[in-house]
C-alpha atoms as a PDB file:
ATOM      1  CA  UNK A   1      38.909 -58.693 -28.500  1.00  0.00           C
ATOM      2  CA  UNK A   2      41.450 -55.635 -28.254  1.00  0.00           C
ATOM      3  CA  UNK A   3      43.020 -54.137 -25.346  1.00  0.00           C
ATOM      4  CA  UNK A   4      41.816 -50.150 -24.608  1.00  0.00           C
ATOM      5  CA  UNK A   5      43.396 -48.269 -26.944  1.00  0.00           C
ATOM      6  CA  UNK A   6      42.267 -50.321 -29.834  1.00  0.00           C
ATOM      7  CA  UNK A   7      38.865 -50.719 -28.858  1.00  0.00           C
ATOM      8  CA  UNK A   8      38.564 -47.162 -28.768  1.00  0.00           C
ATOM      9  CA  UNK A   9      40.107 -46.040 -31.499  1.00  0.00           C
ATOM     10  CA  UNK A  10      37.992 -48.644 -33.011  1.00  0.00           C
ATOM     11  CA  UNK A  11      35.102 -47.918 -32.211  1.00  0.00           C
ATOM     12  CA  UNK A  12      35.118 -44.398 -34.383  1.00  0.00           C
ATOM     13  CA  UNK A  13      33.808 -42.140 -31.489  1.00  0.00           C
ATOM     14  CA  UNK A  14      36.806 -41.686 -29.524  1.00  0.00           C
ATOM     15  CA  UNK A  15      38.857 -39.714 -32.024  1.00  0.00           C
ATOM     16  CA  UNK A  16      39.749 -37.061 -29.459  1.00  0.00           C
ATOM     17  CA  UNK A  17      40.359 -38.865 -26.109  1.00  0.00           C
ATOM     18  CA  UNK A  18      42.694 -41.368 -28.796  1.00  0.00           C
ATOM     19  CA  UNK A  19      45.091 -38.070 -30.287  1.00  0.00           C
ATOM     20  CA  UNK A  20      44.839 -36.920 -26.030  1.00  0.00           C
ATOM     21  CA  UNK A  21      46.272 -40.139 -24.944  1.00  0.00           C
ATOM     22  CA  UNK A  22      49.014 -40.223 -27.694  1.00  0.00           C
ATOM     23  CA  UNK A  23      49.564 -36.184 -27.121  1.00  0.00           C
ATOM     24  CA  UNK A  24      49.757 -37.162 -23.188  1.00  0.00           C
ATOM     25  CA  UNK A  25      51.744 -40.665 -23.537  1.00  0.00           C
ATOM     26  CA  UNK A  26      49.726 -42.563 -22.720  1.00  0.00           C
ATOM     27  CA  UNK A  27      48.961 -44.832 -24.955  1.00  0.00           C
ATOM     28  CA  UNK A  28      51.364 -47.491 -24.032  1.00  0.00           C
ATOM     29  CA  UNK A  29      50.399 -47.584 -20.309  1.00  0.00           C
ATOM     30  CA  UNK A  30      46.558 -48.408 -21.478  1.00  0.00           C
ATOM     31  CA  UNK A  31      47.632 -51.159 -23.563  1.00  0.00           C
ATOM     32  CA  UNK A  32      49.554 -52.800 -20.765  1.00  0.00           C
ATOM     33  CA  UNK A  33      48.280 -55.809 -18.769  1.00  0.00           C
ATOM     34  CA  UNK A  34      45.929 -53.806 -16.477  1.00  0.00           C
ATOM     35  CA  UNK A  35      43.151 -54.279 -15.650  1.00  0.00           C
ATOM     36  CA  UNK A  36      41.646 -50.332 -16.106  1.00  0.00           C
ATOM     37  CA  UNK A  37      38.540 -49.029 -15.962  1.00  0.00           C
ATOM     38  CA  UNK A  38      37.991 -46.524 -18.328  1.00  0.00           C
ATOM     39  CA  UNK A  39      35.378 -43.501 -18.273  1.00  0.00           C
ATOM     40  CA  UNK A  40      35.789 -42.833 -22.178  1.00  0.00           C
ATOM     41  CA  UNK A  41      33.986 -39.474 -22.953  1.00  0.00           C
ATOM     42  CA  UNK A  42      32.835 -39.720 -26.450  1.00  0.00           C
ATOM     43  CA  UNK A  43      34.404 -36.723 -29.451  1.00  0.00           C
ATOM     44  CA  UNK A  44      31.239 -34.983 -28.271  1.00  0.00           C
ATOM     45  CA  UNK A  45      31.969 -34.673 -24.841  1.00  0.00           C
ATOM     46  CA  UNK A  46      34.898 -33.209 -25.903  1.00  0.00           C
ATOM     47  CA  UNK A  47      32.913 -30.852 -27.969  1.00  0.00           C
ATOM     48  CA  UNK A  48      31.342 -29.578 -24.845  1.00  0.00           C
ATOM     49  CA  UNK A  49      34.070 -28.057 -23.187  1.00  0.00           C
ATOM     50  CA  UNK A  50      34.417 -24.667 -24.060  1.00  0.00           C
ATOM     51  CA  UNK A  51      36.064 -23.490 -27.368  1.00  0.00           C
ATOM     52  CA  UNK A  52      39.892 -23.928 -27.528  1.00  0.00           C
ATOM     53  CA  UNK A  53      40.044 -25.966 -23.999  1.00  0.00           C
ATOM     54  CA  UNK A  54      41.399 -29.266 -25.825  1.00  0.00           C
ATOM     55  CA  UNK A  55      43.642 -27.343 -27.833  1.00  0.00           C
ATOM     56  CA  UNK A  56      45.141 -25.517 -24.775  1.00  0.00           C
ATOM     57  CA  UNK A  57      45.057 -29.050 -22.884  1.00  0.00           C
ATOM     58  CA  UNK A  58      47.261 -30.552 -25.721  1.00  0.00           C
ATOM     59  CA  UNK A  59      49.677 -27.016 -25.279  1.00  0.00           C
ATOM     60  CA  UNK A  60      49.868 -28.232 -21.319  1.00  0.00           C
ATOM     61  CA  UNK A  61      50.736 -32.407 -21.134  1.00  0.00           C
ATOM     62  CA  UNK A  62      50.733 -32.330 -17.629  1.00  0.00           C
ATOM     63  CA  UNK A  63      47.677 -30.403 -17.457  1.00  0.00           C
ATOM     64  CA  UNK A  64      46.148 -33.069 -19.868  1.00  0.00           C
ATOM     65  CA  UNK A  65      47.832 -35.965 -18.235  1.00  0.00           C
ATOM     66  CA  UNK A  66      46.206 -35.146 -15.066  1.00  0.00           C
ATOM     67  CA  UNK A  67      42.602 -34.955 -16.655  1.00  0.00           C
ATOM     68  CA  UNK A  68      43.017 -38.614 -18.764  1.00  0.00           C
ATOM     69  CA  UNK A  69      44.155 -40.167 -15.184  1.00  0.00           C
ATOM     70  CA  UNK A  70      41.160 -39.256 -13.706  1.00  0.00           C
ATOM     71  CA  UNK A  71      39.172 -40.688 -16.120  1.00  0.00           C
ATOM     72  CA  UNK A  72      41.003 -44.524 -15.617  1.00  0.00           C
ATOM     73  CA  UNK A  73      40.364 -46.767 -12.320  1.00  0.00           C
ATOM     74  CA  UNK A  74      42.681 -49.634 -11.686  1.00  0.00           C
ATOM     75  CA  UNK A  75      41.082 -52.481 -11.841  1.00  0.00           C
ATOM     76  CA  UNK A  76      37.681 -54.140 -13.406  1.00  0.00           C
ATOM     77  CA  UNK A  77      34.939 -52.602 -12.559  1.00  0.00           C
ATOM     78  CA  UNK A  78      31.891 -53.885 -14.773  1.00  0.00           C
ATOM     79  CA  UNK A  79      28.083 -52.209 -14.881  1.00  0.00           C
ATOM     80  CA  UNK A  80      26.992 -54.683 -12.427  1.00  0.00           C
ATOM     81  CA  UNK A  81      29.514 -53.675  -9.980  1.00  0.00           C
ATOM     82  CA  UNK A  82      29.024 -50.119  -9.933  1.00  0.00           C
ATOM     83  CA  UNK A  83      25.709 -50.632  -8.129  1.00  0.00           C
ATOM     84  CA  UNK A  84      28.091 -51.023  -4.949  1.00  0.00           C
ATOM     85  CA  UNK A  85      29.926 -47.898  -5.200  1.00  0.00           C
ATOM     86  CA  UNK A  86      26.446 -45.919  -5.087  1.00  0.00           C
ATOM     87  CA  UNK A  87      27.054 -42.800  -2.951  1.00  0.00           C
ATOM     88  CA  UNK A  88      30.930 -43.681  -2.632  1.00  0.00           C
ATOM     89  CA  UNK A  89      33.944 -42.275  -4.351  1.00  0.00           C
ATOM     90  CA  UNK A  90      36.499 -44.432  -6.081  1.00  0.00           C
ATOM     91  CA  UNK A  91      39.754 -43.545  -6.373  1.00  0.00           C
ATOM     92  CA  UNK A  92      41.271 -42.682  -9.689  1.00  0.00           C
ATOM     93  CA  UNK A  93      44.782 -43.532 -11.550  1.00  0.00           C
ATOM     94  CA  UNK A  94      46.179 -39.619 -10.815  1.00  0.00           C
ATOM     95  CA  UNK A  95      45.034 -40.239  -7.403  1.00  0.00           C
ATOM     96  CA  UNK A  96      41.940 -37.991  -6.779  1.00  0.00           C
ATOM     97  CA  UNK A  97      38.139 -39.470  -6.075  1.00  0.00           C
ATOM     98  CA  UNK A  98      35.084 -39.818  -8.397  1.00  0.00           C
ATOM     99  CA  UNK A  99      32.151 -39.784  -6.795  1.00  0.00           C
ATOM    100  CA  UNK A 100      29.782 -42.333  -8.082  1.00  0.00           C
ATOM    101  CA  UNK A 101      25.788 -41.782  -7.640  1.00  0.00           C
ATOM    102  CA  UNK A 102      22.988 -44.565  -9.604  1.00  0.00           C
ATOM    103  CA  UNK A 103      19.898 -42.873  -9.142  1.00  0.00           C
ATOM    104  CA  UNK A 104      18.354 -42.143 -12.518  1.00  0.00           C
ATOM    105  CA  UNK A 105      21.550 -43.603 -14.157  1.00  0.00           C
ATOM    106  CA  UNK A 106      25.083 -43.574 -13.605  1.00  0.00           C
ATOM    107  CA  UNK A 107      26.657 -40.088 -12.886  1.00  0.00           C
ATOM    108  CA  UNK A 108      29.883 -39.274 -11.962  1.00  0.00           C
ATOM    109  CA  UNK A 109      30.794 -36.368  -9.580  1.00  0.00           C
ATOM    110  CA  UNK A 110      26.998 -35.616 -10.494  1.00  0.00           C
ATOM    111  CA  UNK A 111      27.630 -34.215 -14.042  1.00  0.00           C
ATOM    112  CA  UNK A 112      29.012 -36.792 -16.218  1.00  0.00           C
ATOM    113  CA  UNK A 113      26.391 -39.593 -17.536  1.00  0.00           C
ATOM    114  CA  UNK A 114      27.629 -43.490 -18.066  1.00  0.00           C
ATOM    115  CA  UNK A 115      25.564 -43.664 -21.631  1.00  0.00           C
ATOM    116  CA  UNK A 116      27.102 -47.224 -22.079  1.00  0.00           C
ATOM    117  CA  UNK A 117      28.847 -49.784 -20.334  1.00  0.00           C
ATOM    118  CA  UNK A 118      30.718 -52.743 -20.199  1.00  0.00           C
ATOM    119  CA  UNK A 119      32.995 -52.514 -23.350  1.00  0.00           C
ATOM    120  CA  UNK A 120      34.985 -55.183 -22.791  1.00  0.00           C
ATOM    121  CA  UNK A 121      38.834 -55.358 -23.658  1.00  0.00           C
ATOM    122  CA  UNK A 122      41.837 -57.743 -23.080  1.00  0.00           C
ATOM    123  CA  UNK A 123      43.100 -55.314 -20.688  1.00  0.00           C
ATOM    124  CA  UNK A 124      40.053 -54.027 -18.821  1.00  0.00           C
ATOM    125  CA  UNK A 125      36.816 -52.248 -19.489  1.00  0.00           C
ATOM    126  CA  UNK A 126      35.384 -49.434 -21.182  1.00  0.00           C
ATOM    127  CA  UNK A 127      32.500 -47.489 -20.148  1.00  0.00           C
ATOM    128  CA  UNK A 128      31.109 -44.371 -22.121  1.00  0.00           C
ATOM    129  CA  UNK A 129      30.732 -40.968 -20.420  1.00  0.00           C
ATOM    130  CA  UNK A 130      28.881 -38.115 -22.305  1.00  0.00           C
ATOM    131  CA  UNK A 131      31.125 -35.263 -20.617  1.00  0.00           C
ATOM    132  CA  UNK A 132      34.802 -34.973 -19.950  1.00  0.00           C
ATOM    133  CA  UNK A 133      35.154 -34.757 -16.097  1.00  0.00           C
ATOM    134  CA  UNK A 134      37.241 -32.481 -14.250  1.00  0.00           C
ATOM    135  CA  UNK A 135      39.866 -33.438 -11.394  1.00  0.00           C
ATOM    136  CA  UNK A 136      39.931 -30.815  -8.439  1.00  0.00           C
ATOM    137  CA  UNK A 137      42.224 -28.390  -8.380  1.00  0.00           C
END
């Protein structure tokens, strides 16, 4: 078993949110002891945002840091857990909510899909998101 980073980059699907975190520096803080939840969106859901967004957000680290953040939870939260938070919002790593919904799967802030959960690491977990979400701004 790896610890966050490693299981992502890994894993072969992660190729963006992987050069984000390094871009962002943040690579060291998601190998620490944790424990993290991670919302990994896959190179896909990177592909969704429109054209030139993730090459602007690696022009604007702050700007990028701030999006990454909100995609980590402290903490452990596994699949089975998540059934809890249904209708709540759980606060993020740069401080803002997500808001958490599990009818007909697990969305976040009602856009973002869970497509697969429970990635285990040495540090925490991994669950897969199909879409990069967005903190407010």
């Amino acid at each position: 078993m790896h610890d966050i980073v490693d299981t992502a980059v890994a894993a072969g699907s992660f190729k963006t949110l992987a050069a984000a975190l390094t871009a962002a520096d943040l690579v060291s803080t998601l190998k620490g002891a944790g424990a993290f939840t991670v919302f990994a969106p896959t190179d896909e859901a990177f592909a969704k945002l429109p054209a030139g967004t993730v090459e602007a957000l690696l022009g604007d680290i702050p700007k990028l840091k701030a999006i990454l953040t909100y995609h980590v939870v402290s903490g452990k939260v596994m699949a089975a857990d998540v059934v809890e938070l249904d209708g709540k919002s759980a606060t993020t790593v740069n401080g803002a909510s997500i808001h958490v919904t599990t009818t007909g799967g697990v969305k976040l802030n009602g856009e973002s899909n869970v497509v697969k959960t429970d990635i285990e690491c040495t540090n925490g977990v991994i669950h897969v998101i199909d879409s990069v979400i967005l903190p407010p701004s």
